[in-house]
PDB file of N, CA and C in Angstrom:
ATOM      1  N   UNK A   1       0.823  -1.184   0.000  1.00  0.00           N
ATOM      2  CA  UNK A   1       0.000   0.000   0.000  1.00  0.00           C
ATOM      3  C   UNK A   1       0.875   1.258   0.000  1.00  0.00           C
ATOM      4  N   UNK A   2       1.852   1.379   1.001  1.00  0.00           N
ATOM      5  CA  UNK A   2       2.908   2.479   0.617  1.00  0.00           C
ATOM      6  C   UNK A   2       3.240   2.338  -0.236  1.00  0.00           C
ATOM      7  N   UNK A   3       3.713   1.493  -1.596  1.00  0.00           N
ATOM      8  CA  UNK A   3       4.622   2.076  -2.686  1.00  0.00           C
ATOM      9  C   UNK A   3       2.984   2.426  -3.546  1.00  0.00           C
ATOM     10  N   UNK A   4       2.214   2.141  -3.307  1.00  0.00           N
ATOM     11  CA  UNK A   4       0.669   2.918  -4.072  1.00  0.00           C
ATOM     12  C   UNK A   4       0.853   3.654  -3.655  1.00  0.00           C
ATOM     13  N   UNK A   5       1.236   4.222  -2.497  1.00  0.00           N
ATOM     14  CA  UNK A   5       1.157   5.877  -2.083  1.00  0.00           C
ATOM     15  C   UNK A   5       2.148   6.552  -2.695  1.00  0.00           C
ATOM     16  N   UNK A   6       3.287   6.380  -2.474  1.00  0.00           N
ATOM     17  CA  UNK A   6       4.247   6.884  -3.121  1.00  0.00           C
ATOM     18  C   UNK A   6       3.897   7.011  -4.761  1.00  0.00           C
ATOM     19  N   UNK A   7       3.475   6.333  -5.360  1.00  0.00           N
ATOM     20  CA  UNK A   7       3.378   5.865  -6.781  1.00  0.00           C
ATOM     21  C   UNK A   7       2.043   7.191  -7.388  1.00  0.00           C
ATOM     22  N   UNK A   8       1.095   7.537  -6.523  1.00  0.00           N
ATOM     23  CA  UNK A   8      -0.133   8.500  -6.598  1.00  0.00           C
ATOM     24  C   UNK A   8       0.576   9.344  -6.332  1.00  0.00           C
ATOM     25  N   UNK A   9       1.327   9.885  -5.309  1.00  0.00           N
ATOM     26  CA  UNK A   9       2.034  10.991  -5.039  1.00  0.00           C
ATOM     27  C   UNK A   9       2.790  11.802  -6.181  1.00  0.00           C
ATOM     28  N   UNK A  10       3.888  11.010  -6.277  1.00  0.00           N
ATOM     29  CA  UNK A  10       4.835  11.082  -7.278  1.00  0.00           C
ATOM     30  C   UNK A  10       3.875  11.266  -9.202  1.00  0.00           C
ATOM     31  N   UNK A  11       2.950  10.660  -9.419  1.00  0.00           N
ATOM     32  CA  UNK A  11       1.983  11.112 -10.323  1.00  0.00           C
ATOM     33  C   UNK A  11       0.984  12.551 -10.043  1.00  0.00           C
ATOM     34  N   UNK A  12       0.244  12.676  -8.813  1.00  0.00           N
ATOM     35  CA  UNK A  12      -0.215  13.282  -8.930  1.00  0.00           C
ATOM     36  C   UNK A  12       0.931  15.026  -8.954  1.00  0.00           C
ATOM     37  N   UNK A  13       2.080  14.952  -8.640  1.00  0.00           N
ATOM     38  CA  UNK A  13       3.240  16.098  -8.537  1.00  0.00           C
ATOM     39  C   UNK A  13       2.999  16.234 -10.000  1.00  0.00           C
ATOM     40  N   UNK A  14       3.568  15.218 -10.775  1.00  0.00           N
ATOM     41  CA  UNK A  14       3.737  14.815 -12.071  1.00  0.00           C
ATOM     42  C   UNK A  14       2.477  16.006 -13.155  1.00  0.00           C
ATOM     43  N   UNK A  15       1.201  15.548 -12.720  1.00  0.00           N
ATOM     44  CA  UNK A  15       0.278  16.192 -13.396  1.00  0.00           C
ATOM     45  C   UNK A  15       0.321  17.848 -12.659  1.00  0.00           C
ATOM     46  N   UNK A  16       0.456  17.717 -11.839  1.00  0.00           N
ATOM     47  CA  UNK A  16       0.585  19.503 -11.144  1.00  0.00           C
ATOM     48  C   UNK A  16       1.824  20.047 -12.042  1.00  0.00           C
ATOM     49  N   UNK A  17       2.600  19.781 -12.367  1.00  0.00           N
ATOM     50  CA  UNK A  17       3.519  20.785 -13.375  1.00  0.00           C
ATOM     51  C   UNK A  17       3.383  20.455 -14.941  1.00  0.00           C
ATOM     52  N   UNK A  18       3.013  19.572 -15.359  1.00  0.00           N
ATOM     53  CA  UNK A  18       2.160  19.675 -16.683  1.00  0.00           C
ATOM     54  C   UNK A  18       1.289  20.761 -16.831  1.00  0.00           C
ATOM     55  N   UNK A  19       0.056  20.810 -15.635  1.00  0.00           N
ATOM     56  CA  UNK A  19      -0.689  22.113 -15.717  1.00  0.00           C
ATOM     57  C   UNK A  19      -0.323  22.910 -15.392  1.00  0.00           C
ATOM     58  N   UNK A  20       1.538  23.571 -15.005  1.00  0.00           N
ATOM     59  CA  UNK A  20       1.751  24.631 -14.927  1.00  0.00           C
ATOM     60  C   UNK A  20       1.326  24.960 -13.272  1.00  0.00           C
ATOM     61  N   UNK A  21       1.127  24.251 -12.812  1.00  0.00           N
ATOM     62  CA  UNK A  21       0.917  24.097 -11.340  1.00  0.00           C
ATOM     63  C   UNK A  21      -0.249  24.637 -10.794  1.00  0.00           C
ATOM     64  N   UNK A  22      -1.234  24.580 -12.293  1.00  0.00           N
ATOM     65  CA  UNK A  22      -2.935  25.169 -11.732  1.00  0.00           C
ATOM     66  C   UNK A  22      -3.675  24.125 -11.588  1.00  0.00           C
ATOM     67  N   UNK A  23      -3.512  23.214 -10.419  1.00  0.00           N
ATOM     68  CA  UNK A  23      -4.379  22.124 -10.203  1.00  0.00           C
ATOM     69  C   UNK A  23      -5.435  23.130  -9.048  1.00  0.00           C
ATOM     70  N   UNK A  24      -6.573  23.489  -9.311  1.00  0.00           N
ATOM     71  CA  UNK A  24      -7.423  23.587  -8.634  1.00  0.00           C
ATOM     72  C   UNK A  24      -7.971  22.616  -7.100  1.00  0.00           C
ATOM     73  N   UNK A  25      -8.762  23.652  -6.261  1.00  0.00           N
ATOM     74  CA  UNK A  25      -8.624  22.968  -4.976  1.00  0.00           C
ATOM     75  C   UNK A  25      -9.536  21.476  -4.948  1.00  0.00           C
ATOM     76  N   UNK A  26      -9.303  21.030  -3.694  1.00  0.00           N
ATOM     77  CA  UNK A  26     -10.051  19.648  -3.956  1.00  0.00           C
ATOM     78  C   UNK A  26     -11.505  19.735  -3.922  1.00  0.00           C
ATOM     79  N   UNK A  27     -12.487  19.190  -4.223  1.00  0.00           N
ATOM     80  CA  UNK A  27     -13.873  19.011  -3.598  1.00  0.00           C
ATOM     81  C   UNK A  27     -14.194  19.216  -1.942  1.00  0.00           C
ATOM     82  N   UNK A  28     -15.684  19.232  -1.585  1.00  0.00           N
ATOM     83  CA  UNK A  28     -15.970  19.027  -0.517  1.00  0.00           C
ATOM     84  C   UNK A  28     -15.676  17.387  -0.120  1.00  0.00           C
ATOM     85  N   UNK A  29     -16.125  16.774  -1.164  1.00  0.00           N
ATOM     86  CA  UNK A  29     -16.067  15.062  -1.298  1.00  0.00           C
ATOM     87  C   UNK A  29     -14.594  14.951  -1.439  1.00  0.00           C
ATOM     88  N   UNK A  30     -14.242  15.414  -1.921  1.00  0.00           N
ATOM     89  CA  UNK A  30     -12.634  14.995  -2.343  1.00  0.00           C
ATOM     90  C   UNK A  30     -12.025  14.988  -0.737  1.00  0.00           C
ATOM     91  N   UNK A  31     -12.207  16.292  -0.243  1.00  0.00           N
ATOM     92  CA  UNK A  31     -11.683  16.841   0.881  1.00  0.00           C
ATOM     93  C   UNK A  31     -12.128  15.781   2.119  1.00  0.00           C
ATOM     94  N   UNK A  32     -13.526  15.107   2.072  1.00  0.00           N
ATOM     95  CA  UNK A  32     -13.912  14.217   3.197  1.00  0.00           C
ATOM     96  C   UNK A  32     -12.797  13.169   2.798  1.00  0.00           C
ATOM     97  N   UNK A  33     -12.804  12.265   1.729  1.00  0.00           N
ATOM     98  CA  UNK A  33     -12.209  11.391   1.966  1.00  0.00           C
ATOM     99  C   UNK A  33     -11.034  11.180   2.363  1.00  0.00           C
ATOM    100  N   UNK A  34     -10.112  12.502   2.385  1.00  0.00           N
ATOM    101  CA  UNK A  34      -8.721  12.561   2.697  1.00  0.00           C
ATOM    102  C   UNK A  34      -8.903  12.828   3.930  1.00  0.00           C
ATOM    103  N   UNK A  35      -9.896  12.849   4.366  1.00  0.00           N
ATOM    104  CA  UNK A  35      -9.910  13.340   5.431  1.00  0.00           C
ATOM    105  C   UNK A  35     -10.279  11.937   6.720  1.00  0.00           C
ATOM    106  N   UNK A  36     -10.982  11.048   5.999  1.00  0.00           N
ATOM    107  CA  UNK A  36     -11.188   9.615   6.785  1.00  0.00           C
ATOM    108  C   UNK A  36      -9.831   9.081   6.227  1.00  0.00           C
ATOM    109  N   UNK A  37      -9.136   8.854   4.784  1.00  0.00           N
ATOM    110  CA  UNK A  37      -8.225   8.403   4.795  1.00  0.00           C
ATOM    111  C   UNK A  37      -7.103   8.491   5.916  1.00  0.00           C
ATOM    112  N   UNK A  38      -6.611   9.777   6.434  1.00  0.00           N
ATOM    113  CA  UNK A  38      -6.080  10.270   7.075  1.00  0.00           C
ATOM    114  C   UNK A  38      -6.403   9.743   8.871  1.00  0.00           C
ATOM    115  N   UNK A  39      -7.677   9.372   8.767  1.00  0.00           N
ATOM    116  CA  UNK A  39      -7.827   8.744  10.690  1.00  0.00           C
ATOM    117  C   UNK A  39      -7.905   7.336  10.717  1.00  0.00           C
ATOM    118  N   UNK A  40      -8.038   6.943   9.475  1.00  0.00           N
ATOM    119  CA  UNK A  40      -8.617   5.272   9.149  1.00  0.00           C
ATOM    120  C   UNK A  40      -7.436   4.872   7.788  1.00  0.00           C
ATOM    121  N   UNK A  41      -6.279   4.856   7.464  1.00  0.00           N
ATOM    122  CA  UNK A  41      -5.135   4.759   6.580  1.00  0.00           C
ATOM    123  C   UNK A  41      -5.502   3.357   6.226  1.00  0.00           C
ATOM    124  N   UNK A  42      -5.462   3.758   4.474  1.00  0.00           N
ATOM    125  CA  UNK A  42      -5.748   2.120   3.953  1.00  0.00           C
ATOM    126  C   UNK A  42      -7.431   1.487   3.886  1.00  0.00           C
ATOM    127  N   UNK A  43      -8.287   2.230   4.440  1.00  0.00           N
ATOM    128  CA  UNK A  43      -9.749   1.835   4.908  1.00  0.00           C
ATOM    129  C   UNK A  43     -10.183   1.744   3.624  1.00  0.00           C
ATOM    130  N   UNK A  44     -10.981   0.305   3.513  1.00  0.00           N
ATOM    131  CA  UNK A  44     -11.653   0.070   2.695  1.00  0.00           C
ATOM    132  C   UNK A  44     -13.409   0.497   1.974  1.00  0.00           C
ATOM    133  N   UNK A  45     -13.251   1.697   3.685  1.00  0.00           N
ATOM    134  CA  UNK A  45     -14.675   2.124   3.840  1.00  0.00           C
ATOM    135  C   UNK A  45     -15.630   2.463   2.194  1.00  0.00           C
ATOM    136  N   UNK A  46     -14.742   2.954   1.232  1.00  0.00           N
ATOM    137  CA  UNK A  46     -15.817   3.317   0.452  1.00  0.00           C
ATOM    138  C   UNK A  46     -15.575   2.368  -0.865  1.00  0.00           C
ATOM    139  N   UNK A  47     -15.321   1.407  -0.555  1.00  0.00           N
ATOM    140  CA  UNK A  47     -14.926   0.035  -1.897  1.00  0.00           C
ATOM    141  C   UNK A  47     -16.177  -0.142  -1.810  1.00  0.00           C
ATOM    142  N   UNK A  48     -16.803  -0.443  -3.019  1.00  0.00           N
ATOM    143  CA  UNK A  48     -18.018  -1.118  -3.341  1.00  0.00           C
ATOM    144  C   UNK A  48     -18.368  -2.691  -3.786  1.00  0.00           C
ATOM    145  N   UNK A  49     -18.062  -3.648  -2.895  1.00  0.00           N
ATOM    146  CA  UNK A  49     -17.802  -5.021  -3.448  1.00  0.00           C
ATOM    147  C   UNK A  49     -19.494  -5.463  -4.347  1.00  0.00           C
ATOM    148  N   UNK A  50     -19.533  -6.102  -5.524  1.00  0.00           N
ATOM    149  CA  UNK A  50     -20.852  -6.433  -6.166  1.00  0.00           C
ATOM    150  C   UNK A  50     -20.111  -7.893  -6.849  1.00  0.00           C
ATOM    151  N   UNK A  51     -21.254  -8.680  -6.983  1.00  0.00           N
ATOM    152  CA  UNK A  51     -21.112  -9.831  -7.636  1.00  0.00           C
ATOM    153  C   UNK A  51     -21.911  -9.367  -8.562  1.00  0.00           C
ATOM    154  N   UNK A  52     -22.029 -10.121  -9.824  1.00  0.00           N
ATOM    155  CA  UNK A  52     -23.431 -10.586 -11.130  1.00  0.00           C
ATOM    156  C   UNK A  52     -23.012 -11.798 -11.844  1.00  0.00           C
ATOM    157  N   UNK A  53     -24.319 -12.007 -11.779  1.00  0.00           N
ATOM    158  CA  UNK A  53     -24.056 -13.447 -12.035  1.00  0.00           C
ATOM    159  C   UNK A  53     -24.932 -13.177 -14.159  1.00  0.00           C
ATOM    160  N   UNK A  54     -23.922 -13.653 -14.794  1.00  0.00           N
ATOM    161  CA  UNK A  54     -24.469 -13.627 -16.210  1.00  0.00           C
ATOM    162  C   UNK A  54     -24.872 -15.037 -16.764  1.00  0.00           C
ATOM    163  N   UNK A  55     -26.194 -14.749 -17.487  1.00  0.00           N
ATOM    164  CA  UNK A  55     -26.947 -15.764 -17.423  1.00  0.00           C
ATOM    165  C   UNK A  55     -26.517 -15.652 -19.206  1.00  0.00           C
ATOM    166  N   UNK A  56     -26.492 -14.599 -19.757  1.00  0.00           N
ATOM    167  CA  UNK A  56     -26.860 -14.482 -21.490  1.00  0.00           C
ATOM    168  C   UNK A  56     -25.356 -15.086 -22.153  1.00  0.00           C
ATOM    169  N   UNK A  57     -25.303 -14.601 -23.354  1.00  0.00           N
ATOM    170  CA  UNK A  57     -23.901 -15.237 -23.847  1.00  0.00           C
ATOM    171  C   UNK A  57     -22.839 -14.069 -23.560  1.00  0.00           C
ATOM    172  N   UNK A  58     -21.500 -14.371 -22.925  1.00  0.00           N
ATOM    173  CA  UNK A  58     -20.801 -12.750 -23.023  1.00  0.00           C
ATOM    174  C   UNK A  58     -19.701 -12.982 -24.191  1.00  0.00           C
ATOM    175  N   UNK A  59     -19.305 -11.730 -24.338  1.00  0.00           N
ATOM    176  CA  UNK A  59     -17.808 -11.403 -25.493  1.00  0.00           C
ATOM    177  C   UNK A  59     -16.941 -11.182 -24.469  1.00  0.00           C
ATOM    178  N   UNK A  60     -16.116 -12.110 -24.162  1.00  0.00           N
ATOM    179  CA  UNK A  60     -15.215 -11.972 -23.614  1.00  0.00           C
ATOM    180  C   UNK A  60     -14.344 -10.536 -23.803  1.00  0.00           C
ATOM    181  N   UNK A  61     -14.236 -10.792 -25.549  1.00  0.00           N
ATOM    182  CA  UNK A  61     -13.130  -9.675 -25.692  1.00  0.00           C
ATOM    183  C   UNK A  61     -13.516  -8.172 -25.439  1.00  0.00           C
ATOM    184  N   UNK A  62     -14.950  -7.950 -25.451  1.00  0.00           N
ATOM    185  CA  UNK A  62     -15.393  -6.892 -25.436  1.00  0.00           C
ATOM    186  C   UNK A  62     -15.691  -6.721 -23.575  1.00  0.00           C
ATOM    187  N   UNK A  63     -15.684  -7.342 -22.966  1.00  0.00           N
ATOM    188  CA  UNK A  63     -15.908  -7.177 -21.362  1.00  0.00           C
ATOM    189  C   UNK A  63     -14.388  -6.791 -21.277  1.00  0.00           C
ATOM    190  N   UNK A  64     -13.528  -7.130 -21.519  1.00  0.00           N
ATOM    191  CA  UNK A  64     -12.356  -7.375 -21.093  1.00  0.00           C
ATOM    192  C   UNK A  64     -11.685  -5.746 -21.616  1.00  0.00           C
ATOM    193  N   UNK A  65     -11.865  -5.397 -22.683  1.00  0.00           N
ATOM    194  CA  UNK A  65     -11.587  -4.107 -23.111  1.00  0.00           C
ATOM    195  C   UNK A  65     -12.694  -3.542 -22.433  1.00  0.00           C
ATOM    196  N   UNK A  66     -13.518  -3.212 -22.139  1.00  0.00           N
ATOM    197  CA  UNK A  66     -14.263  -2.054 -21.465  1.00  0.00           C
ATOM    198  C   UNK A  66     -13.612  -2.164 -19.979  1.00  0.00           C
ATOM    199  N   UNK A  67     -13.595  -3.440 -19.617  1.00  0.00           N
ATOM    200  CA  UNK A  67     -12.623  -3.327 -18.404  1.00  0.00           C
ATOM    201  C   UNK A  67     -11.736  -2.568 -18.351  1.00  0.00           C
ATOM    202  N   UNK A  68     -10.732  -2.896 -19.042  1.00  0.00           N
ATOM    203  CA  UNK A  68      -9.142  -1.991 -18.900  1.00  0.00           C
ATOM    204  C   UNK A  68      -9.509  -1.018 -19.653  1.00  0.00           C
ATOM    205  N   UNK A  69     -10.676  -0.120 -20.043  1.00  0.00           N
ATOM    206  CA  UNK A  69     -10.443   1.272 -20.325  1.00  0.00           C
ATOM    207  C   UNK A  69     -11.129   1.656 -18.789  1.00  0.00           C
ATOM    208  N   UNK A  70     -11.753   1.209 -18.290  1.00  0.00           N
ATOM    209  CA  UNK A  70     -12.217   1.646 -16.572  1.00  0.00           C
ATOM    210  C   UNK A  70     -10.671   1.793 -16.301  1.00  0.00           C
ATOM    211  N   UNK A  71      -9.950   0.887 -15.729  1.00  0.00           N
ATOM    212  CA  UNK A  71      -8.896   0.622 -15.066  1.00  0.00           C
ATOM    213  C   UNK A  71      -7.744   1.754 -15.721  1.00  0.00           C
ATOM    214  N   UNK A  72      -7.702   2.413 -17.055  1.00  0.00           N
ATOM    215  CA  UNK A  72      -7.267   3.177 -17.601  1.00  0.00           C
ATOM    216  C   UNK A  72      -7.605   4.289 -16.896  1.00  0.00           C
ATOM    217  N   UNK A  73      -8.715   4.746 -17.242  1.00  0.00           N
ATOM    218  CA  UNK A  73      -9.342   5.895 -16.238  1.00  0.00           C
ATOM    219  C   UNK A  73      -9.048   6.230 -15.327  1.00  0.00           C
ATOM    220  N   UNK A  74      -9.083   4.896 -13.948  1.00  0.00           N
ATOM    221  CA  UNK A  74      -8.853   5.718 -12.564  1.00  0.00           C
ATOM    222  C   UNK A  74      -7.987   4.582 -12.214  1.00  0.00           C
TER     223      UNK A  74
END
């Protein structure tokens, strides 16, 4: 979990001088969660665990790419 921290850190610096160092302030939301992060380190509090169960036929290849453009994203 520390070298994820380090690893967000070191990126998020990264994008602050790309923009010339106009990263705007955080959210109210943004701001809570750093803010439980910070008393509860590592808390899984806002993971959303879901199962589904697929009954129809799937495309693998096409689940699998919409996947890793999520995982791209964030």
């Amino acid at each position: 979990m520390d070298a994820q921290r380090k690893a967000l850190a070191a990126l998020l610096l990264e994008r602050r001088a790309q923009a010339g160092g106009r990263i705007g302030p955080a959210s109210f939301a943004q701001q809570r969660l750093w803010i439980i992060d910070q008393l509860v380190p590592a808390s899984a509090e806002y993971n959303v665990a879901i199962a589904l169960r697929i009954t129809a036929s799937l495309d693998e290849d096409a689940l699998r790419s919409a996947l890793t453009a999520v995982v791209r994203r964030h």
